[in-house]
Protein backbone atom coordinates (compact mmCIF):
# COMPACT_ATOMS: atom_id res chain seq x y z
CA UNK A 1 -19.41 43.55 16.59
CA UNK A 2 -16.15 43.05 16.95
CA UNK A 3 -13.31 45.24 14.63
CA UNK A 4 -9.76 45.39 14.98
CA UNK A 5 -7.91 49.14 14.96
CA UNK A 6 -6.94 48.95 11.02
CA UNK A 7 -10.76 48.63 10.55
CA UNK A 8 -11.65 51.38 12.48
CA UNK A 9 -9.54 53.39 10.63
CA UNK A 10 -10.31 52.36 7.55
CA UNK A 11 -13.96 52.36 8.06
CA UNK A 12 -13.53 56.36 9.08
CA UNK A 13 -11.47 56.57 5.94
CA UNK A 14 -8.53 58.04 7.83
CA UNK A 15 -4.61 57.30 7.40
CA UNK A 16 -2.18 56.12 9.87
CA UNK A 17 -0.76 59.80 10.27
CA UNK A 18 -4.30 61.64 10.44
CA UNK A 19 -4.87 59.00 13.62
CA UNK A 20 -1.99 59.32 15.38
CA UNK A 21 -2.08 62.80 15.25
CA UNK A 22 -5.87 63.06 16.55
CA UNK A 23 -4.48 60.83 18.88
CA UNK A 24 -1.40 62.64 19.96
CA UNK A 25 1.05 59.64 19.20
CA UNK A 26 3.65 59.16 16.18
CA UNK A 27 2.44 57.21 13.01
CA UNK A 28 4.91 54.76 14.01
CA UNK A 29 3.17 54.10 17.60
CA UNK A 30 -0.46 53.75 15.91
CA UNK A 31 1.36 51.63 13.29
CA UNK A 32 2.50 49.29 15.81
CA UNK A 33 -0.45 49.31 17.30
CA UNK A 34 -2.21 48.08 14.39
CA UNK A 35 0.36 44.98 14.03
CA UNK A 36 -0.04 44.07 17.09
CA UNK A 37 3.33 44.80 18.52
CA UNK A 38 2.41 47.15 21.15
CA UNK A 39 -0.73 47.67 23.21
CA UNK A 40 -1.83 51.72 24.22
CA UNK A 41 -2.23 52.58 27.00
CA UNK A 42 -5.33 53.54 29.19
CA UNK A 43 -5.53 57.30 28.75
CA UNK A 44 -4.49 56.82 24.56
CA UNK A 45 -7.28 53.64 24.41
CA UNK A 46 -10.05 56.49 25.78
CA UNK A 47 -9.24 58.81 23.05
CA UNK A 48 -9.83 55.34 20.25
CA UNK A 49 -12.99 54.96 22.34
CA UNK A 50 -14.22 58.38 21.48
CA UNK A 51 -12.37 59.06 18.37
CA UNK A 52 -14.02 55.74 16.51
CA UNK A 53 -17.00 55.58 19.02
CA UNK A 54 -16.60 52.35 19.84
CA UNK A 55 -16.16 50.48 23.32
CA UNK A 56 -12.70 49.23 24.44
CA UNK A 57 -14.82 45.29 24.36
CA UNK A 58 -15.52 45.96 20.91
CA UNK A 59 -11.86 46.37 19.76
CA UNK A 60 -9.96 43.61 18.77
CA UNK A 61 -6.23 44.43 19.52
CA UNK A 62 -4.11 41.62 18.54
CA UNK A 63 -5.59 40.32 15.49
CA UNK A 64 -3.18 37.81 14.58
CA UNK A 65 -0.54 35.05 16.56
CA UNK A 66 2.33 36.66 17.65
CA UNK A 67 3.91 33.08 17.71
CA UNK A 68 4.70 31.15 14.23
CA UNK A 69 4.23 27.63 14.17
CA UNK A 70 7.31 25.39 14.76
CA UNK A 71 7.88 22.87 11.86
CA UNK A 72 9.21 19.49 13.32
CA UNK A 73 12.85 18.79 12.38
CA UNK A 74 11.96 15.73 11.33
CA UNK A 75 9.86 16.78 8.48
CA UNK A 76 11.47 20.17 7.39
């Protein structure tokens, strides 16, 4: 099954700070994270593997379009 990050988290009923501090990152790191605005790094995406036990296939890290839909002129 796949779960994105704010899942995991949620599903271990942990907060954004209690994370990023098992994690050894700032809130605002696992925050971004989370949005999809950044993307960890190797060593920080072993300690999510162990931390949620969960494999690194099994996480979904950008859950959402990064990229908003352009509205033709014409119609806006």
């Amino acid at each position: 099954m796949k779960v994105t990050l704010k899942a995991l988290r949620v599903m271990k009923e942990m907060t954004q700070k209690e994370v990023a501090k098992e994690l050894g990152i700032s809130k605002d790191t696992w925050s971004s994270y989370e949005r999809g605005k950044t993307f960890p790094d190797v060593p920080v995406i072993e300690k999510i593997e162990e931390l949620f036990d969960v494999k690194y296939s099994d996480i979904i890290f950008y859950h959402k379009l990064a990229v908003k839909p352009q509205l033709d002129k014409q119609t806006a």
